[in-house]
PDB file of N, CA and C in Angstrom:
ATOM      1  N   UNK A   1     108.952  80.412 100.421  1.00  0.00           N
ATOM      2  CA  UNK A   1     107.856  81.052  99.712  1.00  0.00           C
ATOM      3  C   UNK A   1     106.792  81.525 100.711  1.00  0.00           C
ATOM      4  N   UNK A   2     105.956  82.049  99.985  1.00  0.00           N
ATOM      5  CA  UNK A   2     104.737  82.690 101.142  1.00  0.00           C
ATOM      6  C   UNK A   2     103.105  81.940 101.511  1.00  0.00           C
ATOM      7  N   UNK A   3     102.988  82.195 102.453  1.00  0.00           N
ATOM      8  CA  UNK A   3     101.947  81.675 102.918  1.00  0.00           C
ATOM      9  C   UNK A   3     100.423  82.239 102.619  1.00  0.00           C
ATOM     10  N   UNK A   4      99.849  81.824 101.813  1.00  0.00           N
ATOM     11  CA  UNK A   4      99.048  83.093 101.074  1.00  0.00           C
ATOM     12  C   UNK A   4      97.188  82.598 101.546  1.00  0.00           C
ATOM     13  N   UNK A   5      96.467  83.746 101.453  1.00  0.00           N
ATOM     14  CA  UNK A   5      94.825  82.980 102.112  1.00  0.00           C
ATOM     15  C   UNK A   5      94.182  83.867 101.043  1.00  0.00           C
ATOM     16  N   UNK A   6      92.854  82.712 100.865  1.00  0.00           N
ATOM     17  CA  UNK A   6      92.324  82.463  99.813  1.00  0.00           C
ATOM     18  C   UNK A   6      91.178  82.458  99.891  1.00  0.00           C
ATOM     19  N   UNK A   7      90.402  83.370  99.762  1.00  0.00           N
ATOM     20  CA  UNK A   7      88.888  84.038  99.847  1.00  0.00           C
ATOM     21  C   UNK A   7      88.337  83.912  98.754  1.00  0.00           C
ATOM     22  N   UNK A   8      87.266  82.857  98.336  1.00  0.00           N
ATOM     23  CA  UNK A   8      86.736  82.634  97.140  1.00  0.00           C
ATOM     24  C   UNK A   8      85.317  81.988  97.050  1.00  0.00           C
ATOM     25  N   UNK A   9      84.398  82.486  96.605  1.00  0.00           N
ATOM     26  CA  UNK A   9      83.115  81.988  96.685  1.00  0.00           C
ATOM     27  C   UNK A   9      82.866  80.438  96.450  1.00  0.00           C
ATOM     28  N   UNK A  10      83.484  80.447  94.702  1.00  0.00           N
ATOM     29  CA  UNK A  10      83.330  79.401  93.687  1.00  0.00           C
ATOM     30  C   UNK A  10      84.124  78.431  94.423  1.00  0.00           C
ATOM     31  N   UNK A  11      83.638  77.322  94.060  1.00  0.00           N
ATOM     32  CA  UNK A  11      84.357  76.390  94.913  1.00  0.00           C
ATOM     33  C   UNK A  11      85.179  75.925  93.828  1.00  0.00           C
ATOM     34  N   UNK A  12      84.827  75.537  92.604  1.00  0.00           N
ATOM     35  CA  UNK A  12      86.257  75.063  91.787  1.00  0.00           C
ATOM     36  C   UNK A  12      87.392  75.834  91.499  1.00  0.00           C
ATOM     37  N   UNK A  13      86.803  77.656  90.971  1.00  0.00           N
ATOM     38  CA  UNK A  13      87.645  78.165  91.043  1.00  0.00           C
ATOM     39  C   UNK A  13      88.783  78.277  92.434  1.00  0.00           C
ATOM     40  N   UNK A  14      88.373  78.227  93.385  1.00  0.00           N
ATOM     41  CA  UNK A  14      88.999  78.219  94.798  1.00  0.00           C
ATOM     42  C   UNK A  14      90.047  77.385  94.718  1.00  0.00           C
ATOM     43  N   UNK A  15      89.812  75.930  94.181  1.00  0.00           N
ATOM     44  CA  UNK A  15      90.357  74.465  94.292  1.00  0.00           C
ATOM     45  C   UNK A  15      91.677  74.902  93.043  1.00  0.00           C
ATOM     46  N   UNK A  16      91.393  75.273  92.225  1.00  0.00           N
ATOM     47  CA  UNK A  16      92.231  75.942  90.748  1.00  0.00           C
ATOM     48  C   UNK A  16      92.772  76.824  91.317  1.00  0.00           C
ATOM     49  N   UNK A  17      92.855  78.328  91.882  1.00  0.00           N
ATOM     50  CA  UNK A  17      93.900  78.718  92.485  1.00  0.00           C
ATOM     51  C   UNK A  17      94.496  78.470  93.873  1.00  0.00           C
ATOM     52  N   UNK A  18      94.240  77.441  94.627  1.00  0.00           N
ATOM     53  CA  UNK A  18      95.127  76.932  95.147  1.00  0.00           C
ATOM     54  C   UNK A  18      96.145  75.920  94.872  1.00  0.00           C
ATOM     55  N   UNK A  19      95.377  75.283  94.087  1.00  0.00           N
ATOM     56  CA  UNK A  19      96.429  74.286  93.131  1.00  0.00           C
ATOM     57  C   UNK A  19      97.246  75.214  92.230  1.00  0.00           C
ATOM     58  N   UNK A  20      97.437  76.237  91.867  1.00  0.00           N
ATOM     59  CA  UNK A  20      98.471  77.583  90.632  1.00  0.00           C
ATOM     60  C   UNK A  20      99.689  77.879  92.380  1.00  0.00           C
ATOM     61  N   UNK A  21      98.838  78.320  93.451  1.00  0.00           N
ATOM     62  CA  UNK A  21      99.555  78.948  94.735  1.00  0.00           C
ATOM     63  C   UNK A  21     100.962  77.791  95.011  1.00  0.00           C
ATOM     64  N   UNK A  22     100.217  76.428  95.056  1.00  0.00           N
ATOM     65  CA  UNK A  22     101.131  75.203  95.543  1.00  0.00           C
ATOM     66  C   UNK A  22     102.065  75.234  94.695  1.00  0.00           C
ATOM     67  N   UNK A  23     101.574  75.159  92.922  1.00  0.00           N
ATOM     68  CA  UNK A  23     102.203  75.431  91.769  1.00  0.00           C
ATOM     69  C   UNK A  23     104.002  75.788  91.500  1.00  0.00           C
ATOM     70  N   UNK A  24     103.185  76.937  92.414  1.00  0.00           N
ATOM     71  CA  UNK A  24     104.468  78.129  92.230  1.00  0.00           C
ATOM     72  C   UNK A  24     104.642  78.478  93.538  1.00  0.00           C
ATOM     73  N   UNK A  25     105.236  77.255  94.420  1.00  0.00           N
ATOM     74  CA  UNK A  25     105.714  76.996  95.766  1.00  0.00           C
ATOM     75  C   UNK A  25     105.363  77.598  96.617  1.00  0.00           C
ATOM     76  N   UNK A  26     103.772  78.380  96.599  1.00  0.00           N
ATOM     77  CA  UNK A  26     103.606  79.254  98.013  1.00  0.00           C
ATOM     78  C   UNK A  26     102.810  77.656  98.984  1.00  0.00           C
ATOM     79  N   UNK A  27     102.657  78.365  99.892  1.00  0.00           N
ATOM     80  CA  UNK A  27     101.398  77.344 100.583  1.00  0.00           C
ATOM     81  C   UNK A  27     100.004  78.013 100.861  1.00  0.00           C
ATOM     82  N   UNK A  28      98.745  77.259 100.986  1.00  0.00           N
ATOM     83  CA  UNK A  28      97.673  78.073 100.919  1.00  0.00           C
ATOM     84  C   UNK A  28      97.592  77.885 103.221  1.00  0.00           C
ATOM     85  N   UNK A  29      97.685  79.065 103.371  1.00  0.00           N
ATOM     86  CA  UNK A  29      97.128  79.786 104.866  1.00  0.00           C
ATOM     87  C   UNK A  29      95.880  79.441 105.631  1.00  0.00           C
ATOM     88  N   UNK A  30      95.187  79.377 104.337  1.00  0.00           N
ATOM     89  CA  UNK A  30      93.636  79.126 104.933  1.00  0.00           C
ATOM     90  C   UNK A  30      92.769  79.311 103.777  1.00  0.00           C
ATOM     91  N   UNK A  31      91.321  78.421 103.683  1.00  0.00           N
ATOM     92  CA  UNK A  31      90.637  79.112 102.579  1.00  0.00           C
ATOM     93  C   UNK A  31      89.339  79.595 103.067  1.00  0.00           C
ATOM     94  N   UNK A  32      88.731  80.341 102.620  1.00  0.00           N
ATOM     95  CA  UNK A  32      87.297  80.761 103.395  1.00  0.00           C
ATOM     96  C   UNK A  32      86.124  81.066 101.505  1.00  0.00           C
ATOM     97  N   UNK A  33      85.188  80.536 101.765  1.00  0.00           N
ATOM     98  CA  UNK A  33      84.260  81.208 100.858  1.00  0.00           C
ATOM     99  C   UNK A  33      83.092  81.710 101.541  1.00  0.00           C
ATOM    100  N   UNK A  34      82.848  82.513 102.790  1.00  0.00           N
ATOM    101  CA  UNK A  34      82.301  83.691 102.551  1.00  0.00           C
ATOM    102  C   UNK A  34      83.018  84.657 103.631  1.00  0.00           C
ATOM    103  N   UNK A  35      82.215  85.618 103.965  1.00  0.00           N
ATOM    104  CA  UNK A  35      82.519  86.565 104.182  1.00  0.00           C
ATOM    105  C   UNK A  35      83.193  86.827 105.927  1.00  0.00           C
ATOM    106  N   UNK A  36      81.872  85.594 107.023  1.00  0.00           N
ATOM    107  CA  UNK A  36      82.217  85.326 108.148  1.00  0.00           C
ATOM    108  C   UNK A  36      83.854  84.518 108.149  1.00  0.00           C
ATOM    109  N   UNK A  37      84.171  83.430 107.451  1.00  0.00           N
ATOM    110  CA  UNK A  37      85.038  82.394 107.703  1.00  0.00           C
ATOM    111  C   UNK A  37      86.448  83.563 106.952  1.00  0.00           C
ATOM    112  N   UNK A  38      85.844  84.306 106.088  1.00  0.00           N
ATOM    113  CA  UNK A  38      87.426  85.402 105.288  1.00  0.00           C
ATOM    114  C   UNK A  38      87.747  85.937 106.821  1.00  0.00           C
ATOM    115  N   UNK A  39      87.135  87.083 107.374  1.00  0.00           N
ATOM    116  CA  UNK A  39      87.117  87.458 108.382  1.00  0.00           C
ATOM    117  C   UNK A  39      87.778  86.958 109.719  1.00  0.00           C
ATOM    118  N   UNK A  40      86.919  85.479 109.926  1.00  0.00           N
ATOM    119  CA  UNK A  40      87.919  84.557 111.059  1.00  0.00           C
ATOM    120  C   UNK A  40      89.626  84.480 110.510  1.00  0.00           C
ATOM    121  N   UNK A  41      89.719  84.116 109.314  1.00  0.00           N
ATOM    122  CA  UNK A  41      91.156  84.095 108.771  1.00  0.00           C
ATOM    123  C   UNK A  41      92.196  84.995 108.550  1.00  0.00           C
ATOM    124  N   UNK A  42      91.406  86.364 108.134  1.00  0.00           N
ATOM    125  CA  UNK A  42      91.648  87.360 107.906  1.00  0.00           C
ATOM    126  C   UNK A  42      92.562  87.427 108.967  1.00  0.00           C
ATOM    127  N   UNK A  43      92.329  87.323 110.838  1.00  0.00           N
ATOM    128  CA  UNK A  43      93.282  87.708 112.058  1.00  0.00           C
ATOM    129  C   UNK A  43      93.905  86.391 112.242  1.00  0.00           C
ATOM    130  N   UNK A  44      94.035  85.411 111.524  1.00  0.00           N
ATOM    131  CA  UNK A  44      94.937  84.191 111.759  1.00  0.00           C
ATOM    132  C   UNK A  44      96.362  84.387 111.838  1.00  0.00           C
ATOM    133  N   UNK A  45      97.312  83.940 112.303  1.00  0.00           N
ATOM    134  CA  UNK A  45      98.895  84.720 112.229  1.00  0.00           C
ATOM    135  C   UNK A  45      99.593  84.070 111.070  1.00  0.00           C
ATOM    136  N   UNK A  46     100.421  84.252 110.530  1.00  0.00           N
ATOM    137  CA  UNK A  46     101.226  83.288 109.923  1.00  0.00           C
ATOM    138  C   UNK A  46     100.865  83.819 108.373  1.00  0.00           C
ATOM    139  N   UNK A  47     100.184  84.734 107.796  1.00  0.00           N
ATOM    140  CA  UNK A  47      99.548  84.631 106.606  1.00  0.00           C
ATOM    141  C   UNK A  47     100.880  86.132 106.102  1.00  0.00           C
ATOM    142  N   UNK A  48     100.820  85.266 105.027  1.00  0.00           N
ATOM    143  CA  UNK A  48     101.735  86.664 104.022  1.00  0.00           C
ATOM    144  C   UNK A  48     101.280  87.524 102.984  1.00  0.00           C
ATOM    145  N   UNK A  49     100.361  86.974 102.567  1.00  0.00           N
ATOM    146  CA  UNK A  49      99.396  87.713 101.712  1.00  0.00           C
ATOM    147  C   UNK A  49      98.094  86.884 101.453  1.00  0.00           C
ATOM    148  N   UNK A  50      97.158  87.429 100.675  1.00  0.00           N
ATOM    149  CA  UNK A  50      95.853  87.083 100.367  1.00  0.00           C
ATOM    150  C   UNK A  50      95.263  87.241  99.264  1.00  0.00           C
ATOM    151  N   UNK A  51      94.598  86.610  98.548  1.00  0.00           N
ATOM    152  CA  UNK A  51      93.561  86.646  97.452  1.00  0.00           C
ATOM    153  C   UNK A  51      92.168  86.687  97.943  1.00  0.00           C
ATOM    154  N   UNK A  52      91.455  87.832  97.537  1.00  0.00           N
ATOM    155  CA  UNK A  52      90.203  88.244  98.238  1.00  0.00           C
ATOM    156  C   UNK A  52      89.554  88.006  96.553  1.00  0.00           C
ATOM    157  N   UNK A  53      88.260  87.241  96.346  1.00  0.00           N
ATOM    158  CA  UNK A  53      87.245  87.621  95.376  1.00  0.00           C
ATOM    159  C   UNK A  53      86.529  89.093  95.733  1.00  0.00           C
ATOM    160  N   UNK A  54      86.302  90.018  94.992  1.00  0.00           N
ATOM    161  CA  UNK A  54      85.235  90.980  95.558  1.00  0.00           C
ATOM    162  C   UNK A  54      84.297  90.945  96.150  1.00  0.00           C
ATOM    163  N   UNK A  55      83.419  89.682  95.315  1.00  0.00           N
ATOM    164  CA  UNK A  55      81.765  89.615  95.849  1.00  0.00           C
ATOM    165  C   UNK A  55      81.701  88.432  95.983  1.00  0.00           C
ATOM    166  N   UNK A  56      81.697  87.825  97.513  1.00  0.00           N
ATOM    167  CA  UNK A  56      81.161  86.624  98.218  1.00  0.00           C
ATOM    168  C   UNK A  56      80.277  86.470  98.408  1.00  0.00           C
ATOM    169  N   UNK A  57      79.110  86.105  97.276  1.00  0.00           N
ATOM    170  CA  UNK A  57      77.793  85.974  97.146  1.00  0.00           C
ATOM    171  C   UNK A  57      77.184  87.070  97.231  1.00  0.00           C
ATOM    172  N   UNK A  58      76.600  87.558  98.759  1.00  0.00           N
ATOM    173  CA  UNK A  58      75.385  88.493  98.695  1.00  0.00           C
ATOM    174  C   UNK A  58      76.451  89.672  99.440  1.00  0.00           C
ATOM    175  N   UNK A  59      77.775  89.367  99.973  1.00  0.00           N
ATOM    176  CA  UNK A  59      78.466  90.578 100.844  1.00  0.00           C
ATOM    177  C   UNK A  59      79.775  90.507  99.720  1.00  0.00           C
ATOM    178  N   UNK A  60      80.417  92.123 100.059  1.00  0.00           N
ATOM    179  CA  UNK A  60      81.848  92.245  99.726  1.00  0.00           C
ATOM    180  C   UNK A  60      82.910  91.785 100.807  1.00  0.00           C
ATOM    181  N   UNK A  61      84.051  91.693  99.876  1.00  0.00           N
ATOM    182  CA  UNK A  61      84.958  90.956 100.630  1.00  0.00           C
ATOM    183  C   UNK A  61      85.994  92.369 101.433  1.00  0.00           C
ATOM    184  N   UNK A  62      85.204  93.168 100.905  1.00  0.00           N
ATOM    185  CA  UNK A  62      85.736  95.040 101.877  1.00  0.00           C
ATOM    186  C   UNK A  62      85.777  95.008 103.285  1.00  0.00           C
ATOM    187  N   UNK A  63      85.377  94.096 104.003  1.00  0.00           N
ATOM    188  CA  UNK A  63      86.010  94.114 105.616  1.00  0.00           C
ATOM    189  C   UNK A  63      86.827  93.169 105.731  1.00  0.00           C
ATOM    190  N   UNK A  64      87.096  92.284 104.958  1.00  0.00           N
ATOM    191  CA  UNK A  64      88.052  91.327 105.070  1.00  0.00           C
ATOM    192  C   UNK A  64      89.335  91.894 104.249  1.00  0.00           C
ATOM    193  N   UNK A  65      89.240  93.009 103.405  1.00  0.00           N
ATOM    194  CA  UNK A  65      90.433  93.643 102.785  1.00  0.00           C
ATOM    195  C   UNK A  65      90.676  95.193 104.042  1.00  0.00           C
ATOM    196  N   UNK A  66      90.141  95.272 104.794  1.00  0.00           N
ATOM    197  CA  UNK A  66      89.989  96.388 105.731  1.00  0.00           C
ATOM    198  C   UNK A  66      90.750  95.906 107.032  1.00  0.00           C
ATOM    199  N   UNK A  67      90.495  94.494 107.644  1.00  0.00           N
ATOM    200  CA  UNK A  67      91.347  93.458 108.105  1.00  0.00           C
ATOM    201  C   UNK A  67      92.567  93.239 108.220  1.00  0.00           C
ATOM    202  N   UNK A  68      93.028  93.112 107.161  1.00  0.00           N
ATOM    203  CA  UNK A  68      94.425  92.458 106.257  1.00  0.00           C
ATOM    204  C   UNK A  68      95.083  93.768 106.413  1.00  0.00           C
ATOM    205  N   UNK A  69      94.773  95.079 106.013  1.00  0.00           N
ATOM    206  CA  UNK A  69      95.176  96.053 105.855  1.00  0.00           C
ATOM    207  C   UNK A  69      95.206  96.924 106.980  1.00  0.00           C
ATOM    208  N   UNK A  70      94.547  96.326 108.051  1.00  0.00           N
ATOM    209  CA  UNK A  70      94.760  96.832 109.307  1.00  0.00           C
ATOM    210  C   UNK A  70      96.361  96.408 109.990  1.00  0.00           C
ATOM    211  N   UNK A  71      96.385  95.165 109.471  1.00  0.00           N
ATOM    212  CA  UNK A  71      97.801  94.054 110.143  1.00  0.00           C
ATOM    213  C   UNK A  71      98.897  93.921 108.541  1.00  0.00           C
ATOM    214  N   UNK A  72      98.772  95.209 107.695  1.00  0.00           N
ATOM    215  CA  UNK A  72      99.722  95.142 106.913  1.00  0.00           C
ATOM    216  C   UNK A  72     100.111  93.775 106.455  1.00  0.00           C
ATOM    217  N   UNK A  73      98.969  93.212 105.793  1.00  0.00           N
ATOM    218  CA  UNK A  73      99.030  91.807 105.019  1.00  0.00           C
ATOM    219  C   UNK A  73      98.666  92.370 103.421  1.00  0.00           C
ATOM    220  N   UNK A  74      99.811  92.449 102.879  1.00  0.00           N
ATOM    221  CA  UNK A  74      99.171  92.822 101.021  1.00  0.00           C
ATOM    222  C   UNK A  74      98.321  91.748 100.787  1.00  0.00           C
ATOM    223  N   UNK A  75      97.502  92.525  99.684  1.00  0.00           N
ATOM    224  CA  UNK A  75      96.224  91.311  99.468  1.00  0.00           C
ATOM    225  C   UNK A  75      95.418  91.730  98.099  1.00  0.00           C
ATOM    226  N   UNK A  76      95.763  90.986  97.207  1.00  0.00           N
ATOM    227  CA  UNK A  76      94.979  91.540  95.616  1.00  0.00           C
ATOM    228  C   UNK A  76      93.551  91.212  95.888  1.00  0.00           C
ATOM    229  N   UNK A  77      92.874  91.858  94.578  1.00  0.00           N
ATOM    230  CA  UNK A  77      91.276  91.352  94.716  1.00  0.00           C
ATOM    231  C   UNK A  77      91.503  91.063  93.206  1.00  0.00           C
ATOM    232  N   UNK A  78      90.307  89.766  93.278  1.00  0.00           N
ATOM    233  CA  UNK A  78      90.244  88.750  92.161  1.00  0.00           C
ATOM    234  C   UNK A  78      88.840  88.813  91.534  1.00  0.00           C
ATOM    235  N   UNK A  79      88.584  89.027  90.234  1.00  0.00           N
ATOM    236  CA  UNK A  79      87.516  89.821  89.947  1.00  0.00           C
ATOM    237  C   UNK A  79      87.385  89.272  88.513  1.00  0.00           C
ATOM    238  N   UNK A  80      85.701  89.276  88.140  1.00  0.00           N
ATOM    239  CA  UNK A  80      85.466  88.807  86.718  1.00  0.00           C
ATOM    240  C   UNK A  80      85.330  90.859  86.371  1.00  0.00           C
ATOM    241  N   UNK A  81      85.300  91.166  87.063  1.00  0.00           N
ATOM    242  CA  UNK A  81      85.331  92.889  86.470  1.00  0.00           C
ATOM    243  C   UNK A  81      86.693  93.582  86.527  1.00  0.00           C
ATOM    244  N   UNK A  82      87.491  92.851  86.653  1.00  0.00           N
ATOM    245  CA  UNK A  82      88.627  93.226  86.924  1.00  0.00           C
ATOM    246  C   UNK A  82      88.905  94.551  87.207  1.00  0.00           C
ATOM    247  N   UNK A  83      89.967  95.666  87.511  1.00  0.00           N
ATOM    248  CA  UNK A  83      90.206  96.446  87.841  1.00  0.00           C
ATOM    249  C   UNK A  83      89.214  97.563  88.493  1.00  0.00           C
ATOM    250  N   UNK A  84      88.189  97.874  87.301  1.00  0.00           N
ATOM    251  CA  UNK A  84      86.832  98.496  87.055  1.00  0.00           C
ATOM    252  C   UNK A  84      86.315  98.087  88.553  1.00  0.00           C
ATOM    253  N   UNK A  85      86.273  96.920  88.739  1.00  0.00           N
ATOM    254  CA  UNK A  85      85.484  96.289  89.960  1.00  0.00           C
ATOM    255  C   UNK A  85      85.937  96.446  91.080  1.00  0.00           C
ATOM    256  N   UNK A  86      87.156  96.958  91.119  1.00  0.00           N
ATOM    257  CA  UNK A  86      88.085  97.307  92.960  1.00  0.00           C
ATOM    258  C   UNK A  86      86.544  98.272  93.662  1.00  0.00           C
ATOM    259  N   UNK A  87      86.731  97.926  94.897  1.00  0.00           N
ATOM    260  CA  UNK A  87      85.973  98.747  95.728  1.00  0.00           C
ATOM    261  C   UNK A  87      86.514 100.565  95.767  1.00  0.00           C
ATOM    262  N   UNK A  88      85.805 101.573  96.039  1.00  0.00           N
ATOM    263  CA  UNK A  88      86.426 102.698  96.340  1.00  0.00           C
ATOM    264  C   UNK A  88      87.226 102.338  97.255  1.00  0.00           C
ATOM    265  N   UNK A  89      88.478 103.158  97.100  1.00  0.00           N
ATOM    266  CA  UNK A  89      89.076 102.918  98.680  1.00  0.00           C
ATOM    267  C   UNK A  89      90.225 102.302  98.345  1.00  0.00           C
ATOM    268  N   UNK A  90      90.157 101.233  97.885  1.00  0.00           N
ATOM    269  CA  UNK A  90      91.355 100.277  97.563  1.00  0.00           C
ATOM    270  C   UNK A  90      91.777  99.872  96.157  1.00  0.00           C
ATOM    271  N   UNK A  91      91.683 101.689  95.270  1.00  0.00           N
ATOM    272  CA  UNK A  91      91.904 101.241  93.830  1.00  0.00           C
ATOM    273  C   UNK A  91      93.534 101.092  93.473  1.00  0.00           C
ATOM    274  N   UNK A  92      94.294 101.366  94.497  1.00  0.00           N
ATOM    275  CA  UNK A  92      95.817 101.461  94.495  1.00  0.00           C
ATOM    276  C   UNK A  92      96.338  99.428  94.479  1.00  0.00           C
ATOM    277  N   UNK A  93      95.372  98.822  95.002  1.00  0.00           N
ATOM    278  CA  UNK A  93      95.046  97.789  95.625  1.00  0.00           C
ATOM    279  C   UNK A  93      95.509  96.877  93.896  1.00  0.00           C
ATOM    280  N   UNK A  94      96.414  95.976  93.675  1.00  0.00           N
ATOM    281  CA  UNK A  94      96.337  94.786  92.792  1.00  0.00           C
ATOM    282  C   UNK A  94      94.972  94.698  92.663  1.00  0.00           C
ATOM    283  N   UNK A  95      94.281  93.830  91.279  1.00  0.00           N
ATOM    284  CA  UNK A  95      93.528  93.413  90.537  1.00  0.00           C
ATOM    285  C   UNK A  95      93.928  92.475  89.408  1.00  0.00           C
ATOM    286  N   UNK A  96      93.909  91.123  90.476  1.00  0.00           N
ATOM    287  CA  UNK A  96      93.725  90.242  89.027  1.00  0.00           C
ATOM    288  C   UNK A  96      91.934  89.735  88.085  1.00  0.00           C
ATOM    289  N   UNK A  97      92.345  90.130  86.757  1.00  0.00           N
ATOM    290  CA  UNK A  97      91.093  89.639  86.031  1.00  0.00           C
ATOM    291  C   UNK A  97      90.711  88.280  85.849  1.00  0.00           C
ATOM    292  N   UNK A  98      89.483  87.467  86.660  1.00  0.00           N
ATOM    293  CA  UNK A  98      89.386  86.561  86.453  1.00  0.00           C
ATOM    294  C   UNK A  98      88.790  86.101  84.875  1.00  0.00           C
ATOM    295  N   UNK A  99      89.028  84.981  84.189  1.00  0.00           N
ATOM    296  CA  UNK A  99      89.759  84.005  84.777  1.00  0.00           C
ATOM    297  C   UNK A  99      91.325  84.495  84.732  1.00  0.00           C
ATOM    298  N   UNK A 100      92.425  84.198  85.353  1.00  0.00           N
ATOM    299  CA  UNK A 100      93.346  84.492  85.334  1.00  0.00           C
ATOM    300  C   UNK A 100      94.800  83.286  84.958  1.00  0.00           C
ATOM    301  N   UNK A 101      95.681  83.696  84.441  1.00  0.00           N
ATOM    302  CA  UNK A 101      96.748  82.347  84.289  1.00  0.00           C
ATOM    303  C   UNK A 101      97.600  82.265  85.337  1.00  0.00           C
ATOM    304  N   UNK A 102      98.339  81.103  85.443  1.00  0.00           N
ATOM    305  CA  UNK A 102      99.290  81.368  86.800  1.00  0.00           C
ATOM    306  C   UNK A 102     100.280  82.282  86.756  1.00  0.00           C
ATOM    307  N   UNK A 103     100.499  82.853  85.163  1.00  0.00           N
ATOM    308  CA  UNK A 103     101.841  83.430  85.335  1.00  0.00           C
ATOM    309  C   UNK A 103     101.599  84.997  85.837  1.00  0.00           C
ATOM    310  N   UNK A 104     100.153  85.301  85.349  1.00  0.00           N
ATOM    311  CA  UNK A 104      99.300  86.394  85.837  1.00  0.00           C
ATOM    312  C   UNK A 104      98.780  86.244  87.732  1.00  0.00           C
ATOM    313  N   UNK A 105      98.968  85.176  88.088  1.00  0.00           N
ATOM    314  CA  UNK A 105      99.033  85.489  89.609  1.00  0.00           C
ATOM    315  C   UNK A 105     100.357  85.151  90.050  1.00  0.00           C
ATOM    316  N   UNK A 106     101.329  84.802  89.577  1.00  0.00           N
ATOM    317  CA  UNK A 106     102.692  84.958  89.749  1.00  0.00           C
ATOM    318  C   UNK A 106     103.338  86.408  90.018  1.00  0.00           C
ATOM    319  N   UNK A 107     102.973  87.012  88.976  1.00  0.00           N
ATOM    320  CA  UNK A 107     103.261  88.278  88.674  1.00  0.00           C
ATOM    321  C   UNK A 107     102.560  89.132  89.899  1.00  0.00           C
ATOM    322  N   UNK A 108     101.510  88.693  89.906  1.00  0.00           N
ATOM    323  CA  UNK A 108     100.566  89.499  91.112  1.00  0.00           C
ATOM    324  C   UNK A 108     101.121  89.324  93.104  1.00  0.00           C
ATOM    325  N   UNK A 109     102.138  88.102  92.703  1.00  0.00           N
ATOM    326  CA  UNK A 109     102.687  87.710  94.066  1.00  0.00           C
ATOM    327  C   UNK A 109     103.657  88.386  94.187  1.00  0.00           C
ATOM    328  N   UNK A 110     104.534  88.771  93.282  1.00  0.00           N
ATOM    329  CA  UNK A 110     105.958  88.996  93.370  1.00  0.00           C
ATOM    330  C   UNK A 110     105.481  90.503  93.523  1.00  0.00           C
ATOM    331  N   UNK A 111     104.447  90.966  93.474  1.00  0.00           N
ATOM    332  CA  UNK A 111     103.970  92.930  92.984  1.00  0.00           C
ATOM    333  C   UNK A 111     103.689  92.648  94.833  1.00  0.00           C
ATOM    334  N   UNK A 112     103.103  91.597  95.464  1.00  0.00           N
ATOM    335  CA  UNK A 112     102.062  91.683  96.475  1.00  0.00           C
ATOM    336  C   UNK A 112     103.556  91.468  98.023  1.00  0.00           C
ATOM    337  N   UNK A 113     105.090  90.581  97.405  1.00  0.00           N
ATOM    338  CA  UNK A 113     105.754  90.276  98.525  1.00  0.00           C
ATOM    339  C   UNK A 113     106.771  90.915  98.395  1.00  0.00           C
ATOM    340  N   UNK A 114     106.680  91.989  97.640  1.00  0.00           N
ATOM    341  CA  UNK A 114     108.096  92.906  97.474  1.00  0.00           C
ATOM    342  C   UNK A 114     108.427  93.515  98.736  1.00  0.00           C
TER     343      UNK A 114
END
């Protein structure tokens, strides 16, 4: 399974989709909740894909999806605005609507490791 990193402000929500990732046999890569520590992870090796929140408090998570996409790492963005809420730029980009179910980030893995 894949090795997936996990960019998330909320700290429970964070703890809840990494526990859905383990779930459904990926492993979590790394977790970061803000924008500096996404970034450090963002160039870590070993990562297969990513879950980016949009808005990490006061910054977007748009250089850390600019990152990923530099080193061809697919990477959804996770959003209480769901789709509506993608940054310009990366509307081609997965969008899961938070809150989300596992079978809805299941679905979003198998779209993200094809």
């Amino acid at each position: 399974m894949a090795s997936v990193l996990l960019i998330e402000d909320e700290a429970l929500i964070r703890m809840m989709i990494a526990d859905m990732l383990v779930e459904l046999g990926h492993s979590v890569a790394g977790e970061a909740n803000d924008l500096q520590g996404g970034l450090l992870l963002a160039s870590a090796p070993g990562v297969d894909a990513a879950i980016l929140d949009i808005q990490l408090g006061d910054h977007s998570s748009v250089p850390i999806a600019e990152a990923l996409q530099s080193r061809s790492v697919p990477f959804a963005f996770a959003s209480g605005y769901g789709a509506g809420g993608v940054p310009e730029g990366f509307r081609n980009c997965p969008a899961l609507q938070k809150p989300f179910t596992i079978e809805e980030l299941e679905r979003c893995l198998a779209t993200l490791l094809r």
